[in-house]
Protein backbone atom coordinates (compact mmCIF):
# COMPACT_ATOMS: atom_id res chain seq x y z
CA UNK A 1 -27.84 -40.40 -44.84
CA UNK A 2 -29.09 -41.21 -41.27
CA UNK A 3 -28.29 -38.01 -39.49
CA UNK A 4 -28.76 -39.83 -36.07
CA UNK A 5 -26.81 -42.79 -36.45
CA UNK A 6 -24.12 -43.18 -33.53
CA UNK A 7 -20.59 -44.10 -34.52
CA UNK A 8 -17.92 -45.30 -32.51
CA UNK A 9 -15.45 -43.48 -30.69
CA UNK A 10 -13.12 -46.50 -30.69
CA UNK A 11 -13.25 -46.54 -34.44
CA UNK A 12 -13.04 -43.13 -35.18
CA UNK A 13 -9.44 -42.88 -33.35
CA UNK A 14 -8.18 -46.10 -34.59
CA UNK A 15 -8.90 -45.12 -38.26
CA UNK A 16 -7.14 -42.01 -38.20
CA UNK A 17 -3.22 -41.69 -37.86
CA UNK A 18 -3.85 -37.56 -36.92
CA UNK A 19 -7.01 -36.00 -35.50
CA UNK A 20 -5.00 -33.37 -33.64
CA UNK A 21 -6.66 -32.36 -30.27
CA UNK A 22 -9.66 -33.40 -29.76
CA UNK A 23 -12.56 -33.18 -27.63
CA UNK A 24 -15.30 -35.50 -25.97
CA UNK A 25 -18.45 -34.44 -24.17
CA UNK A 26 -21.44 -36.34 -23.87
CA UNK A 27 -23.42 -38.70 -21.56
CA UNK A 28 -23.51 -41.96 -19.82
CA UNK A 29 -26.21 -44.69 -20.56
CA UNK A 30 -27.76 -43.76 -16.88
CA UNK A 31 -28.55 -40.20 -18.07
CA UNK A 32 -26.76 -38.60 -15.23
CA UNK A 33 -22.87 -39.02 -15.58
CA UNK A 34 -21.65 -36.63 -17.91
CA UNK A 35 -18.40 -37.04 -19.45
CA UNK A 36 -15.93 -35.09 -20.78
CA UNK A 37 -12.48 -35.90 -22.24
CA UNK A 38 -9.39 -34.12 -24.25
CA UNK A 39 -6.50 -35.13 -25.77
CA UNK A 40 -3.30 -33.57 -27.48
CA UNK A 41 -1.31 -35.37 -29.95
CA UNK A 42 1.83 -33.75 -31.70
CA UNK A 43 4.38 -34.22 -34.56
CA UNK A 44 7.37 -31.52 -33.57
CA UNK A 45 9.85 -32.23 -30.90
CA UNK A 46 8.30 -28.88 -29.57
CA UNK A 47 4.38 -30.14 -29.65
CA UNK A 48 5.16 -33.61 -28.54
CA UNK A 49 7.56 -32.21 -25.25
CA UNK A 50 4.70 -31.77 -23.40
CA UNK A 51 2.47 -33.16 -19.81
CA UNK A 52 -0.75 -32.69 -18.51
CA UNK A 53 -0.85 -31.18 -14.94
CA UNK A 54 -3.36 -31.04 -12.81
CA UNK A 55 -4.73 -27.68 -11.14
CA UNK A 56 -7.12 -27.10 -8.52
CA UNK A 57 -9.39 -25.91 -11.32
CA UNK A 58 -9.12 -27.94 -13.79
CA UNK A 59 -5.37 -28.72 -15.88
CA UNK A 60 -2.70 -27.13 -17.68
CA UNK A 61 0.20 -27.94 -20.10
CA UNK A 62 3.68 -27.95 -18.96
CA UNK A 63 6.89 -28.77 -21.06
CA UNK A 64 8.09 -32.52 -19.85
CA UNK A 65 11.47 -30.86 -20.33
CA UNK A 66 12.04 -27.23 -20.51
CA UNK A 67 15.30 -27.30 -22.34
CA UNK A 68 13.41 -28.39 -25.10
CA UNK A 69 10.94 -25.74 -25.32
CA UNK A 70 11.36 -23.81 -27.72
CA UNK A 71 8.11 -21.87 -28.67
CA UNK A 72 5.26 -21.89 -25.60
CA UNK A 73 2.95 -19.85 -27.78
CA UNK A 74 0.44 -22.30 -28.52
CA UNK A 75 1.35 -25.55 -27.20
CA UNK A 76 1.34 -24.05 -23.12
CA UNK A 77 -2.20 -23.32 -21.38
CA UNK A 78 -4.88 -24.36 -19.32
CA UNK A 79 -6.72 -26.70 -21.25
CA UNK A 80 -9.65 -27.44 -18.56
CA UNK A 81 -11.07 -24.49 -16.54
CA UNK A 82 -14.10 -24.94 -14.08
CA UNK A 83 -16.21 -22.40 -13.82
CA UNK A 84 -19.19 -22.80 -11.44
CA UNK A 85 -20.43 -26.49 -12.10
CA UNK A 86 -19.67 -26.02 -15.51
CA UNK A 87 -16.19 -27.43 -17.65
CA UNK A 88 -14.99 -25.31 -20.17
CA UNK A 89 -12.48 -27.98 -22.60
CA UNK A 90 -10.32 -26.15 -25.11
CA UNK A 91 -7.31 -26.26 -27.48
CA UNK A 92 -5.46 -23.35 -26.23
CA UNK A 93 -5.63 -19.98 -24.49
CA UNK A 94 -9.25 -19.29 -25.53
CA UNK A 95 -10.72 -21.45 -22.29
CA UNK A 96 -9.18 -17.74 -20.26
CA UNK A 97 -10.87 -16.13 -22.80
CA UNK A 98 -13.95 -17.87 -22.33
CA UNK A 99 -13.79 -17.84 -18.21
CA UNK A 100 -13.63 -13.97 -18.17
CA UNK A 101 -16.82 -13.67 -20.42
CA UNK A 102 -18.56 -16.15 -18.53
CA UNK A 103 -17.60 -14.24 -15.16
CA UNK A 104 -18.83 -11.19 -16.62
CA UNK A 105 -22.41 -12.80 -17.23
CA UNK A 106 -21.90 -13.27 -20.89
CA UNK A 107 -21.28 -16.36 -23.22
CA UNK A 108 -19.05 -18.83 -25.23
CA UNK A 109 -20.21 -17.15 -28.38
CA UNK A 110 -19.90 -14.07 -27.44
CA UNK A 111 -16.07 -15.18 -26.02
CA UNK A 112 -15.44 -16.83 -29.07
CA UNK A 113 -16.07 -13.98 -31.64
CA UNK A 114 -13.42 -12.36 -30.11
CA UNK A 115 -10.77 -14.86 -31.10
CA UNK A 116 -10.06 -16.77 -34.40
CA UNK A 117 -8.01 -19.75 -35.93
CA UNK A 118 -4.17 -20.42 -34.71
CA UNK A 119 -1.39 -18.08 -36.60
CA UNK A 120 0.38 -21.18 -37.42
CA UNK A 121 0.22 -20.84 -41.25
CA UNK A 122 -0.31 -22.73 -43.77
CA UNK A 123 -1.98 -25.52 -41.06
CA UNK A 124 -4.32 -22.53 -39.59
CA UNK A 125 -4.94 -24.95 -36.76
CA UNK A 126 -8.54 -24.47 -35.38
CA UNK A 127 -9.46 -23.52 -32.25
CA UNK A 128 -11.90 -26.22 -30.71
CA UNK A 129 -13.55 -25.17 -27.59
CA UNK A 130 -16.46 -26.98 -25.38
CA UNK A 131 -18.65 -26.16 -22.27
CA UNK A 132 -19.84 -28.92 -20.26
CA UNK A 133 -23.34 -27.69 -18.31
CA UNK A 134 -24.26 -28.27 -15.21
CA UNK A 135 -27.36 -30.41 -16.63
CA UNK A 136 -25.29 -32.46 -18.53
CA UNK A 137 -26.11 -30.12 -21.56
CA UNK A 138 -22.94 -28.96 -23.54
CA UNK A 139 -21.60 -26.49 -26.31
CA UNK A 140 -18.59 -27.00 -28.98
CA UNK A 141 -17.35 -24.45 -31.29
CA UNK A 142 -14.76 -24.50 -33.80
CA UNK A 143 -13.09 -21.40 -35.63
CA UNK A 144 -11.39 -22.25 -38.78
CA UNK A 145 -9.62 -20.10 -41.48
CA UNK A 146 -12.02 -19.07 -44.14
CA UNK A 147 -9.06 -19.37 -47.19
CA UNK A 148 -5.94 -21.27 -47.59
CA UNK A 149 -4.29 -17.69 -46.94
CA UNK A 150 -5.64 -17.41 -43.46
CA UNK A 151 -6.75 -13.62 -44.11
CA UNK A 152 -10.52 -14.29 -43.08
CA UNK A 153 -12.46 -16.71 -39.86
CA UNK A 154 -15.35 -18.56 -39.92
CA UNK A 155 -16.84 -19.35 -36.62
CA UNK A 156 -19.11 -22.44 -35.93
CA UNK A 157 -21.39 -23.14 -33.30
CA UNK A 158 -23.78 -26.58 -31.71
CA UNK A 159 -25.76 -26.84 -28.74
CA UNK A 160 -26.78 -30.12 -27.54
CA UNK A 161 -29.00 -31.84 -24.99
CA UNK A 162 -27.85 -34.19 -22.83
CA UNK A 163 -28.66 -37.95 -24.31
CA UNK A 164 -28.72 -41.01 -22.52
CA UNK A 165 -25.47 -42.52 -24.17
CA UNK A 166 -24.61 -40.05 -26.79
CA UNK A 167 -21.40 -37.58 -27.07
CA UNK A 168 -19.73 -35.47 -29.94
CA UNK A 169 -16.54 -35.45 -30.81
CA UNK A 170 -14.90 -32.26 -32.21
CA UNK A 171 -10.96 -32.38 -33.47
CA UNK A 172 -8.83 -30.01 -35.26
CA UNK A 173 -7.37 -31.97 -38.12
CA UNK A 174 -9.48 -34.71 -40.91
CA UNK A 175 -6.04 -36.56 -40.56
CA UNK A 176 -2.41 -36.21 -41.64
CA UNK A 177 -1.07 -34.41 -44.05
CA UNK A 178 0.92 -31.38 -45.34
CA UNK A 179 -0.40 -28.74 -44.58
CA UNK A 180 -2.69 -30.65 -42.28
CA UNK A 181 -6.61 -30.47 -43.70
CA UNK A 182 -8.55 -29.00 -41.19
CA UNK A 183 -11.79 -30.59 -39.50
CA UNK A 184 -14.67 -30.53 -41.92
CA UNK A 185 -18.43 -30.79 -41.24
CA UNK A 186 -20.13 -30.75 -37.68
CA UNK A 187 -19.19 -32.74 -34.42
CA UNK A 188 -18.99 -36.47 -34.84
CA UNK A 189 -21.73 -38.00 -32.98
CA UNK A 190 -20.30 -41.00 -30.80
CA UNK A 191 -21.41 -43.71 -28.67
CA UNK A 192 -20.48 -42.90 -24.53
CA UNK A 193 -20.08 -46.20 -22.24
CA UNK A 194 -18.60 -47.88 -19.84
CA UNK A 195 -16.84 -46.63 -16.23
CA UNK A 196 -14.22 -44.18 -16.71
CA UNK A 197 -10.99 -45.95 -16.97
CA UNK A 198 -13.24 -48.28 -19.95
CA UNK A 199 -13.24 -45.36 -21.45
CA UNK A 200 -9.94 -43.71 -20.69
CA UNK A 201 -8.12 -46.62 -21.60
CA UNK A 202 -10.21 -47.22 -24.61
CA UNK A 203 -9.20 -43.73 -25.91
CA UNK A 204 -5.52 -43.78 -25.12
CA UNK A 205 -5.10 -47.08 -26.35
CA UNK A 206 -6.67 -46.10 -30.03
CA UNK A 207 -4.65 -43.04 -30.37
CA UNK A 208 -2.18 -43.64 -32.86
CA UNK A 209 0.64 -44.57 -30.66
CA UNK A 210 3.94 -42.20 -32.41
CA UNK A 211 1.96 -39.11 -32.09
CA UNK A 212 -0.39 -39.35 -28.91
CA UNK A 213 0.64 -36.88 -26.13
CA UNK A 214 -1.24 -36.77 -23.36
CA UNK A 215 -5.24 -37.70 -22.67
CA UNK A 216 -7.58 -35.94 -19.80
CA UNK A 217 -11.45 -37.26 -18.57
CA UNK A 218 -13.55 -36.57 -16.23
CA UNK A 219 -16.84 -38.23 -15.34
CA UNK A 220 -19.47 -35.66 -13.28
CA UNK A 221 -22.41 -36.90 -11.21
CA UNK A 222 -25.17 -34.24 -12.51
CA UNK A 223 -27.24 -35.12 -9.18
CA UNK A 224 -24.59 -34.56 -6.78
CA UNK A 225 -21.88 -33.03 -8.34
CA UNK A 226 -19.13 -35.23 -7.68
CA UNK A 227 -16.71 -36.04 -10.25
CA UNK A 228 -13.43 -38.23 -10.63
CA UNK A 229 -10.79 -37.90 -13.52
CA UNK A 230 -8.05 -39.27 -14.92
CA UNK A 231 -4.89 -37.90 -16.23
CA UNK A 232 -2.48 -39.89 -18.92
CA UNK A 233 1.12 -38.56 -20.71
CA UNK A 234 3.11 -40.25 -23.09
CA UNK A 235 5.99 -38.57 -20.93
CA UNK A 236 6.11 -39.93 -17.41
């Protein structure tokens, strides 16, 4: 097994009816854009009732329409916080979580082993979480239930360098199913190219179409800090 070989983002999404929410980071073939990019997808009438909105900070989730909502538990939060020239990219409340560590000098491991795996049994959804560095650098973590009982948490952790046209890609779910199987294995290492609305259009467009939701991604100049971004939902 070639632990190196790239795969295809484009293929990866395509294949697979149900990868959950998932997240991107990685880097541009000119080894100073870095890129980072989430998306929701949903099955409920609760999960799939939802928008991305854009804060001065980063985003947030927001019911499409509110006499619909009928849990906000887990499907309502700020998916993308900035913090400093950093990007903190989550599944759920944890990026607050994460944001009041960092402020407080400490770290996204040290965040995360304060949190576990969704009470949503028997899926146990994970909680995926990234940090985007300044440098182009970037963290992903994923804490899954340990059983199929949910009474125990394993929590994961990678680090990665910044590589000229390399990302990983970290979702919640292998695919459909009942109860949904949960990600297995480390990040999927994926191929990054092409200007960002290539690449945002590439994603949306191989997200299975029924249960996509709502896609963010944002491209950031490591040399300058600049960034642009890009914002699709299903609901308009």
């Amino acid at each position: 097994m070639n632990i190196h070989l790239t795969g295809s983002l484009e293929e990866k999404l395509a294949s697979n009816p149900y990868p959950g929410r998932g997240i991107v980071l990685g880097m541009l073939p000119d080894g100073k854009t870095s890129v980072a990019a989430y998306f929701i997808m949903g099955r409920s009438v609760n999960s799939r009732n939802r928008v991305f909105i854009e804060e001065a900070d980063g985003i947030r989730t927001e019911a499409f329409d509110p006499s619909k909502l009928s849990d906000p538990s887990l499907i309502i939060y700020h998916p993308v916080r900035e913090m400093g020239r950093s990007l903190i990219v989550t599944n759920g409340d944890q990026t607050d979580t994460i944001r009041d560590f960092m402020e407080r000098g400490e770290t996204l491991e040290q965040a995360l082993r304060t949190r576990e795996f969704e009470p949503d049994g028997p899926n146990w959804t994970p909680r995926i979480s990234g940090l985007l560095q300044a440098d182009g650098s970037y963290k992903l973590s994923i804490l899954k239930s340990a059983d199929p009982e949910g009474s125990a948490c394993t929590r994961h952790f990678f680090e990665y360098p910044a590589l000229k046209g390399v990302g990983h890609f970290l979702h919640t779910y292998e695919t459909n199913g009942d109860p949904i199987p949960t990600f297995f294995g480390e990040p999927e290492r994926v191929a990054i190219d092409g200007n960002i609305d290539e690449f945002t259009n590439m994603i949306w467009n191989n997200l299975n179409e029924d249960n996509k939701i709502s896609l963010y991604v944002r491209y950031y100049d490591t040399e300058s800090g600049a960034y642009e971004q890009r914002i699709l939902n299903k609901n308009q």
